[in-house]
Protein backbone atom coordinates (compact mmCIF):
# COMPACT_ATOMS: atom_id res chain seq x y z
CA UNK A 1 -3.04 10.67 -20.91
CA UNK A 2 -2.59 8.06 -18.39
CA UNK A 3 -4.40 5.40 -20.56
CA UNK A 4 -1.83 6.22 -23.29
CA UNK A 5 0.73 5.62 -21.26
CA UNK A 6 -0.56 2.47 -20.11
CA UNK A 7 -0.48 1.20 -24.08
CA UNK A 8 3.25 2.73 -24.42
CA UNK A 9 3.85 0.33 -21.55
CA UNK A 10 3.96 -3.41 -22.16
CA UNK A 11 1.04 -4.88 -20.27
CA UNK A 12 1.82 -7.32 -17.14
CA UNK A 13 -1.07 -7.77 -15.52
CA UNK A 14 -4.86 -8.26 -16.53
CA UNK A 15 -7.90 -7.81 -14.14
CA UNK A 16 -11.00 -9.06 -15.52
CA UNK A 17 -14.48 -9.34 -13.38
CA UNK A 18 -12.75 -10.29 -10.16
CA UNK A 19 -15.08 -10.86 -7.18
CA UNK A 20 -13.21 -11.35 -3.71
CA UNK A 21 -13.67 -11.42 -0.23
CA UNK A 22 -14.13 -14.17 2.46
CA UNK A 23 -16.20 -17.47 1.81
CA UNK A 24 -19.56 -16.38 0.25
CA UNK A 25 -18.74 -12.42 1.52
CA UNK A 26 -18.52 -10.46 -1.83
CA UNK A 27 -16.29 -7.55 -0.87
CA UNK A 28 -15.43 -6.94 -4.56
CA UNK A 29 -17.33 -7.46 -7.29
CA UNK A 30 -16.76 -6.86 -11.08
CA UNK A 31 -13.10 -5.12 -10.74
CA UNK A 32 -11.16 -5.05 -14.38
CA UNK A 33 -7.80 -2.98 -14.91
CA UNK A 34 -4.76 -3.68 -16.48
CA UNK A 35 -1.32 -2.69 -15.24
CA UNK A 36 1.71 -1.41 -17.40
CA UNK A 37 5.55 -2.33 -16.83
CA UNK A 38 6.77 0.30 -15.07
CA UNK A 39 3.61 1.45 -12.92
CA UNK A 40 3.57 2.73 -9.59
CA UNK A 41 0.05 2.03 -8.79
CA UNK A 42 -1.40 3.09 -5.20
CA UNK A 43 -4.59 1.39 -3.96
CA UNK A 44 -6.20 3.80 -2.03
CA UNK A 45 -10.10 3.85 -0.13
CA UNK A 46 -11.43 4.19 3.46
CA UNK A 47 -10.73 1.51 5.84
CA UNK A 48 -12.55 -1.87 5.15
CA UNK A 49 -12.82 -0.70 1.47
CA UNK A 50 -11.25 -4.38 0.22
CA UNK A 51 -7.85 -3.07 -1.06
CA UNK A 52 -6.17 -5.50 1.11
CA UNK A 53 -8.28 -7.89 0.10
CA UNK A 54 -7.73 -6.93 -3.50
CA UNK A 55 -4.10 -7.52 -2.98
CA UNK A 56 -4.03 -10.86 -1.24
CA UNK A 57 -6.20 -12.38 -4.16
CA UNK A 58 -4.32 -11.06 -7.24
CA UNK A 59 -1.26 -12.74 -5.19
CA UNK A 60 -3.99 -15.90 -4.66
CA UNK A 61 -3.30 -15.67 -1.04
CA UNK A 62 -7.26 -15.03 -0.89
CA UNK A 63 -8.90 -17.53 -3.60
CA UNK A 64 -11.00 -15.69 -6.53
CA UNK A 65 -14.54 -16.14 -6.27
CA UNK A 66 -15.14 -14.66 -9.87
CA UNK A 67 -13.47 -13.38 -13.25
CA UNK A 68 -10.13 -13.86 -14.25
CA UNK A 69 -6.69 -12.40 -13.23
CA UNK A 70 -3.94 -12.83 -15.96
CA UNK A 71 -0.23 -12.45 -15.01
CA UNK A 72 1.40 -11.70 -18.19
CA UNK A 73 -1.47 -13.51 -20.29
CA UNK A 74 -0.98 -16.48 -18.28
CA UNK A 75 -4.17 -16.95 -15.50
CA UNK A 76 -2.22 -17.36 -12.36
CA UNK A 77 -3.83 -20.07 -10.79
CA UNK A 78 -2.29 -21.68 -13.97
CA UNK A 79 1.28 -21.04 -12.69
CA UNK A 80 3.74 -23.24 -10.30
CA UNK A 81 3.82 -21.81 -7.24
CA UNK A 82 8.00 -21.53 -7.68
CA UNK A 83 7.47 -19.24 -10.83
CA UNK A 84 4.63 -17.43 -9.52
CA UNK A 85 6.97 -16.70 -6.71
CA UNK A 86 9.49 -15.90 -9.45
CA UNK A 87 6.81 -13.31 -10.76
CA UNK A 88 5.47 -11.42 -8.09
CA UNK A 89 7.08 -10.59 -4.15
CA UNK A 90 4.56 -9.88 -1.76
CA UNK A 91 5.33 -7.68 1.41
CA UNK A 92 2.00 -8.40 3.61
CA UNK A 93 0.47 -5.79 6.21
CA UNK A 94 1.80 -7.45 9.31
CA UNK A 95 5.05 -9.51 9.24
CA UNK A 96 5.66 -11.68 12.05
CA UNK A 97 9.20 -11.99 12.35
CA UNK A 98 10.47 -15.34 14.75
CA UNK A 99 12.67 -14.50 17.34
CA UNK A 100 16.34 -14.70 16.42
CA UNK A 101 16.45 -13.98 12.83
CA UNK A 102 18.85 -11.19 11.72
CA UNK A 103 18.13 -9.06 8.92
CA UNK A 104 20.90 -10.65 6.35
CA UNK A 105 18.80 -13.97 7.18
CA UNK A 106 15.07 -12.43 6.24
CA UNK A 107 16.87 -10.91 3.18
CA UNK A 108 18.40 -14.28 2.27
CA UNK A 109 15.13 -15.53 2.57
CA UNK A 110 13.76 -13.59 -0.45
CA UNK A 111 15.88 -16.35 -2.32
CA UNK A 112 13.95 -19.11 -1.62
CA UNK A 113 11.96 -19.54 -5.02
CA UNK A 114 15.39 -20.26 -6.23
CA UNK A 115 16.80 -22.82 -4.45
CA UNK A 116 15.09 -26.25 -3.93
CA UNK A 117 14.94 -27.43 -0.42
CA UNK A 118 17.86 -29.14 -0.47
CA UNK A 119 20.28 -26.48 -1.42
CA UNK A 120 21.85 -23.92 0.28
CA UNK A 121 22.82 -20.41 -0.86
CA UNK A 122 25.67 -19.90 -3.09
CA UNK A 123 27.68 -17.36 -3.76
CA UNK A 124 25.64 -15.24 -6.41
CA UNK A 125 22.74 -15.53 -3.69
CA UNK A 126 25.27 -13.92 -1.25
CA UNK A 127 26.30 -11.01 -3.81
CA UNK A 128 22.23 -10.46 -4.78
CA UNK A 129 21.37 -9.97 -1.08
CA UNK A 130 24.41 -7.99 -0.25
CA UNK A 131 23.68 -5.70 -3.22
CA UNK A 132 20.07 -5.32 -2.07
CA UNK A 133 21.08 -4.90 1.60
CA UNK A 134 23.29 -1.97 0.48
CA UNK A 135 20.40 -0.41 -1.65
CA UNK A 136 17.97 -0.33 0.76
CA UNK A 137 21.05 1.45 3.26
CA UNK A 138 20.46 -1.89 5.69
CA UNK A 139 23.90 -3.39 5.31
CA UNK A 140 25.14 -2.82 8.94
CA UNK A 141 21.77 -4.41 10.77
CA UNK A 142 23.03 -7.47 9.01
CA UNK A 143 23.64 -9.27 11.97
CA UNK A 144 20.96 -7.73 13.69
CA UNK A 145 18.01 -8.96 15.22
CA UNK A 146 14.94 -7.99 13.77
CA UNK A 147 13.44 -7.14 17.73
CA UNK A 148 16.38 -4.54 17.87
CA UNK A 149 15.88 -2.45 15.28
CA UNK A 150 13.32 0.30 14.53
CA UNK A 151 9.81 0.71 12.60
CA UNK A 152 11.73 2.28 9.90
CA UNK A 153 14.69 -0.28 9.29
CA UNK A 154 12.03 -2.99 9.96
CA UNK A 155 10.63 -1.93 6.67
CA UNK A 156 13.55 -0.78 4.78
CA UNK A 157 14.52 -4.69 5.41
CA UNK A 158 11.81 -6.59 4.40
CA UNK A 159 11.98 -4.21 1.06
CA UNK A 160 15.65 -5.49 0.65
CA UNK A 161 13.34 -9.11 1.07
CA UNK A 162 11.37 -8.88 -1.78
CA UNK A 163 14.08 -7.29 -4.18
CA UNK A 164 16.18 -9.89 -3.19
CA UNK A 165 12.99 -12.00 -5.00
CA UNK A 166 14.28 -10.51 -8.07
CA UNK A 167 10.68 -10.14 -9.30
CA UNK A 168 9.35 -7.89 -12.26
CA UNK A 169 6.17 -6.93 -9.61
CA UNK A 170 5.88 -6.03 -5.87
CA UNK A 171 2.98 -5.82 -3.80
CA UNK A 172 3.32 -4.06 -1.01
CA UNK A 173 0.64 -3.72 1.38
CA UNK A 174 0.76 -0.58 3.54
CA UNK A 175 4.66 -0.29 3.54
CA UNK A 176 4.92 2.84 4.86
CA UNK A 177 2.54 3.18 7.52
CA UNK A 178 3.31 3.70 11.42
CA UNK A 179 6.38 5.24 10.19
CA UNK A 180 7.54 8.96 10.61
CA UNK A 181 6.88 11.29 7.67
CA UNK A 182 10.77 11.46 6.52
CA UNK A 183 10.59 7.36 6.66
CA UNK A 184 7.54 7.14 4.45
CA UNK A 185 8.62 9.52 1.89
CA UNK A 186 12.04 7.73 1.61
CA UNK A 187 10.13 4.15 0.88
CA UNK A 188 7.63 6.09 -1.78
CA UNK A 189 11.14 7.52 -3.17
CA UNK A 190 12.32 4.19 -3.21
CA UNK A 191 9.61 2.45 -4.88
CA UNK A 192 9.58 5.16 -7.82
CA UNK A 193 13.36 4.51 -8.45
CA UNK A 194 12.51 0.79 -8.83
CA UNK A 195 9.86 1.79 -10.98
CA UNK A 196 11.93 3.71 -12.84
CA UNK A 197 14.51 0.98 -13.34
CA UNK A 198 11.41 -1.43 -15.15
CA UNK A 199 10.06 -3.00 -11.87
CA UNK A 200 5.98 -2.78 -10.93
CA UNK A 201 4.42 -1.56 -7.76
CA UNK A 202 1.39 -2.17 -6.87
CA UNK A 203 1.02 -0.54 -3.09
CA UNK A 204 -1.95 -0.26 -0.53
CA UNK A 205 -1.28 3.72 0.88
CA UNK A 206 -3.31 5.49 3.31
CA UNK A 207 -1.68 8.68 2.93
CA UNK A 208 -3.11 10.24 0.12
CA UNK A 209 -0.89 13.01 -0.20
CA UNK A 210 2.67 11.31 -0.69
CA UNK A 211 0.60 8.92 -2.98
CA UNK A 212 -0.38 12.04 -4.93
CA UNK A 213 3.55 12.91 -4.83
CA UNK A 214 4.82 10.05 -5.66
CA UNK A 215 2.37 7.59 -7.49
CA UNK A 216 2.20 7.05 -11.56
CA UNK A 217 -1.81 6.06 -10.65
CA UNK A 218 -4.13 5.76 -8.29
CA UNK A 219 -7.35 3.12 -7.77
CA UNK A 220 -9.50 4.39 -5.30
CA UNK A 221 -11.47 1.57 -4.04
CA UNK A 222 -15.22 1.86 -2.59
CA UNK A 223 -18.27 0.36 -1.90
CA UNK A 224 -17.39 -2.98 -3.42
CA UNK A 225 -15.81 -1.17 -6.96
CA UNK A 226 -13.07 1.01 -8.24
CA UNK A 227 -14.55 4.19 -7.80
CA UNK A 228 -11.86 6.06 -10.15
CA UNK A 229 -8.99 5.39 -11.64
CA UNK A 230 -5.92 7.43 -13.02
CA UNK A 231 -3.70 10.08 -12.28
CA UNK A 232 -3.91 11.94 -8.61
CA UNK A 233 -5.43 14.89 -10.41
CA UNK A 234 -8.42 12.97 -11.72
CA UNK A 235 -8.78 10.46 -8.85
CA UNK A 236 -8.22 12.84 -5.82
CA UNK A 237 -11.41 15.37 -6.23
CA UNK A 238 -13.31 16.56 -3.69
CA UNK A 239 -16.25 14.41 -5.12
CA UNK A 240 -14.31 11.25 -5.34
CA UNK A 241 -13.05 10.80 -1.88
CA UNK A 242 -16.35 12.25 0.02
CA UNK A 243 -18.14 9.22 -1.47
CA UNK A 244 -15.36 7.12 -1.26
CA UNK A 245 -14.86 7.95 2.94
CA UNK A 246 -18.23 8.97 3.58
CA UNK A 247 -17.11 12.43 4.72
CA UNK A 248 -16.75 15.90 3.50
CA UNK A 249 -13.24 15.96 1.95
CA UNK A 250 -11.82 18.85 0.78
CA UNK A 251 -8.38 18.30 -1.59
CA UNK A 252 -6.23 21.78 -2.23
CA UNK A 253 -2.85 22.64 -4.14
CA UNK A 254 -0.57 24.19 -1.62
CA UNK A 255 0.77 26.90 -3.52
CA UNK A 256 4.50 27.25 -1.94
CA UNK A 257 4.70 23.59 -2.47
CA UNK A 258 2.56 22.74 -5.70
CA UNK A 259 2.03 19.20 -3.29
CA UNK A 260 -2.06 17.85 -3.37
CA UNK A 261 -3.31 18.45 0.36
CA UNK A 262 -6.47 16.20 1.40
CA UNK A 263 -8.26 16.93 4.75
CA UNK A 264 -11.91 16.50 6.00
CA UNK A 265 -14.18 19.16 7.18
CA UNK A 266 -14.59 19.59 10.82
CA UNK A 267 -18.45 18.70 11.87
CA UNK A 268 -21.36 20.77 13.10
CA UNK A 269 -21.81 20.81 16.74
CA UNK A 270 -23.77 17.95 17.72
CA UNK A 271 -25.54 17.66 21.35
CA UNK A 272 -25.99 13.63 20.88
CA UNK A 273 -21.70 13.83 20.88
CA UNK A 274 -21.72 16.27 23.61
CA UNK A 275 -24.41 14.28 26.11
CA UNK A 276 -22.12 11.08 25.32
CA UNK A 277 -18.66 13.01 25.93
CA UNK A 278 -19.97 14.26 29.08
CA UNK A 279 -20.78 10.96 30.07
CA UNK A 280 -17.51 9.75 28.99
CA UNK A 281 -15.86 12.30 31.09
CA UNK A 282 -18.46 11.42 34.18
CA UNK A 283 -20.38 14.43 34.25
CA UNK A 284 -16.89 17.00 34.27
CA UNK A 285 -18.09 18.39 30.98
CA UNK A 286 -18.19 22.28 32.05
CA UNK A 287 -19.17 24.99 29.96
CA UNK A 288 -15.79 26.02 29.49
CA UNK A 289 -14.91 22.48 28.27
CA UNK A 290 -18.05 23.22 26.02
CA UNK A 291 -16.50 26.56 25.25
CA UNK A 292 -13.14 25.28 24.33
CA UNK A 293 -15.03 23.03 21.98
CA UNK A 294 -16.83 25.59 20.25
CA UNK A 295 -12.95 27.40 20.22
CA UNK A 296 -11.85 24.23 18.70
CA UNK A 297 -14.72 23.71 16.20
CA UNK A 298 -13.37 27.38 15.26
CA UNK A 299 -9.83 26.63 14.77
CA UNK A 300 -11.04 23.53 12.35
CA UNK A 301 -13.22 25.45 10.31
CA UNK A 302 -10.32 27.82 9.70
C-alpha cells in the first residue's frame, strides 16, 4: 500500500546507489529510494547507523562517494547553490547560535537564498517571517535572545527558520530530541500538518514510537543499508529492530491506546557486569545490592 501511494504522489526525490561516509570510510553503500510529495519520512537505526550521515549528503553537506541523488530529476550537484537552497531547508543536529541574535533575526535568516548580498529585507520578507513566527506560536520571543529561551522554543524557532526558506522539502535532523514528551509530539504534529499542506519531511527520530504515531514511512537504517522500508507496521517488527540495534526488541500494540510500544528485553544476570560494578562501586557491592538487582532484573522482566 505504501508503494502505491508513493506513485499517487508526484516523485521529488531519487536515491540511486549512494555510498557515503567520511573520506574513503564507506558508512553507506548501495542505498536507492525515492520520496513522494507529501511524505513524512523518519530515518530511524541505532546510534552510528549513518542516518545523519545519510542526511548531510542528500543535502551535499557530506560529498557522495557513489550513485546518484536526483532532486526532482535534476542531480543536485548540478544545481546553484541559491536554488538548491530554494529546494531543500536543512535544520542540522546541533545549531550553534552566536551570541546576541534574537529569534525574529534567525527566522529572517531563513530568507537569505532570496536576497543577494547586497539587499536587505523587504516588506514581503517581513510578512513571510511574521506569518511563520506566528505558526510555529514563537511570535513573542521575537526580540528574544536565543540564550534566554528554552530547549523547546529553541526548536520551535529554528522550524519557523526553515519555513521561512519557503522550500517544498525539510530535513530535519533529530528535531525533537532532548525535549519533553509534550514538546516532541507537538513538532511531529507540526511536521504532519506541513505535510499535509504539500511540503516533504525527511526527519532523523530516535523515538520510535511517536515516529510510529506520526510518520507516513519509516527507513530503518543498519549495518551500512536500509534494512526495511515502509509503513511502521512493516518496518517496526520485533525482527527488524533486534538486528537493526543488536538487542532483543520487543514492539507491542497498547490496547487502551492502539499507539506501537518498542522496548528491549532486560538481560540475564551476568557475573563479568557484577565483578566490574563492584569495582565501580569500590568493593560496596553487598548482597543486598546484589539482591536488589536480582529484584530489579524481576521488575524488567515483568
Amino acid at each position: 500500500m505504501d508503494g502505491e501511494r508513493r506513485m499517487r504522489n508526484e516523485e521529488i526525490l531519487a536515491v540511486k546507489n549512494l555510498a557515503a561516509g567520511y573520506g574513503s570510510r564507506h558508512i553507506l553503500k548501495d542505498i536507492s529510494f525515492s520520496v513522494g510529495q507529501g511524505e513524512m519520512i523518519g530515518l530511524i537505526g541505532a546510534n552510528g547507523a549513518g542516518k545523519s550521515t545519510l542526511l548531510k549528503t542528500l543535502r551535499g553537506i557530506l560529498p557522495l562517494l557513489e550513485g546518484k541523488i536526483l532532486l526532482k530529476g535534476r542531480d543536485i550537484y548540478a544545481l546553484p547553490a541559491r536554488k538548491f537552497a530554494r529546494e531543500v531547508a536543512y535544520l542540522q543536529q546541533h545549531v550553534e547560535v552566536a551570541f546576541g541574535y534574537t529569534a525574529r533575526e534567525i527566522v529572517m535568516a531563513g530568507r537569505y537564498p532570496y536576497l543577494r548580498w547586497w539587499e536587505r529585507e523587504n516588506a514581503a520578507d517581513e510578512e513571510i517571517v511574521d506569518a511563520c513566527m506566528e505558526y510555529a506560536g514563537v511570535s513573542e520571543l521575537a526580540g528574544q535572545t536565543m540564550y534566554a529561551i528554552s530547549g523547546g522554543q529553541r526548536q520551535r524557532v529554528l522550524l519557523a527558520k526553515v519555513l521561512a526558506q519557503q522550500t517544498p522539502i525539510l530535513f530535519l535532523d533529530e528535531p525533537a530530541t532532548g525535549l519533553d514528551v509534550f514538546y516532541q509530539e507537538e513538532i511531529f504534529r507540526f511536521c504532519r500538518e506541513l505535510c499535509a499542506a504539500g511540503k516533504t519531511v525527511l526527519m532523523v527520530v530516535h523515538e520510535l514510537s511517536l515516529a510510529a504515531r506520526f510518520c507516513s514511512r519509516l527507513l530503518l537504517v543498519g549495518q551500512g543499508h536500509i534494512l526495511a522500508d515502509g509503513t511502521a507496521d512493516k518496518v517496526l517488527t520485533a525482527e527488524n529492530l533486534t538486528q537493526a540495534y543488536a538487542t532483543d526488541v520487543q514492539v507491542v500494540k497498547n490496547p487502551l491506546t492502539g499507539h506501537t510500544e518498542v522496548f528491549t528485553m532486560p538481560e540475564k544476570s551476568d557475573r563479568r557486569k557484577d565483578r566490574l560494578l563492584g569495582i565501580i562501586l569500590d568493593g560496596t557491592l553487598s548482597a543486598g545490592t546484589a539482591a536488589n538487582q536480582a529484584e530489579l532484573r524481576k521488575y524488567g522482566s515483568a
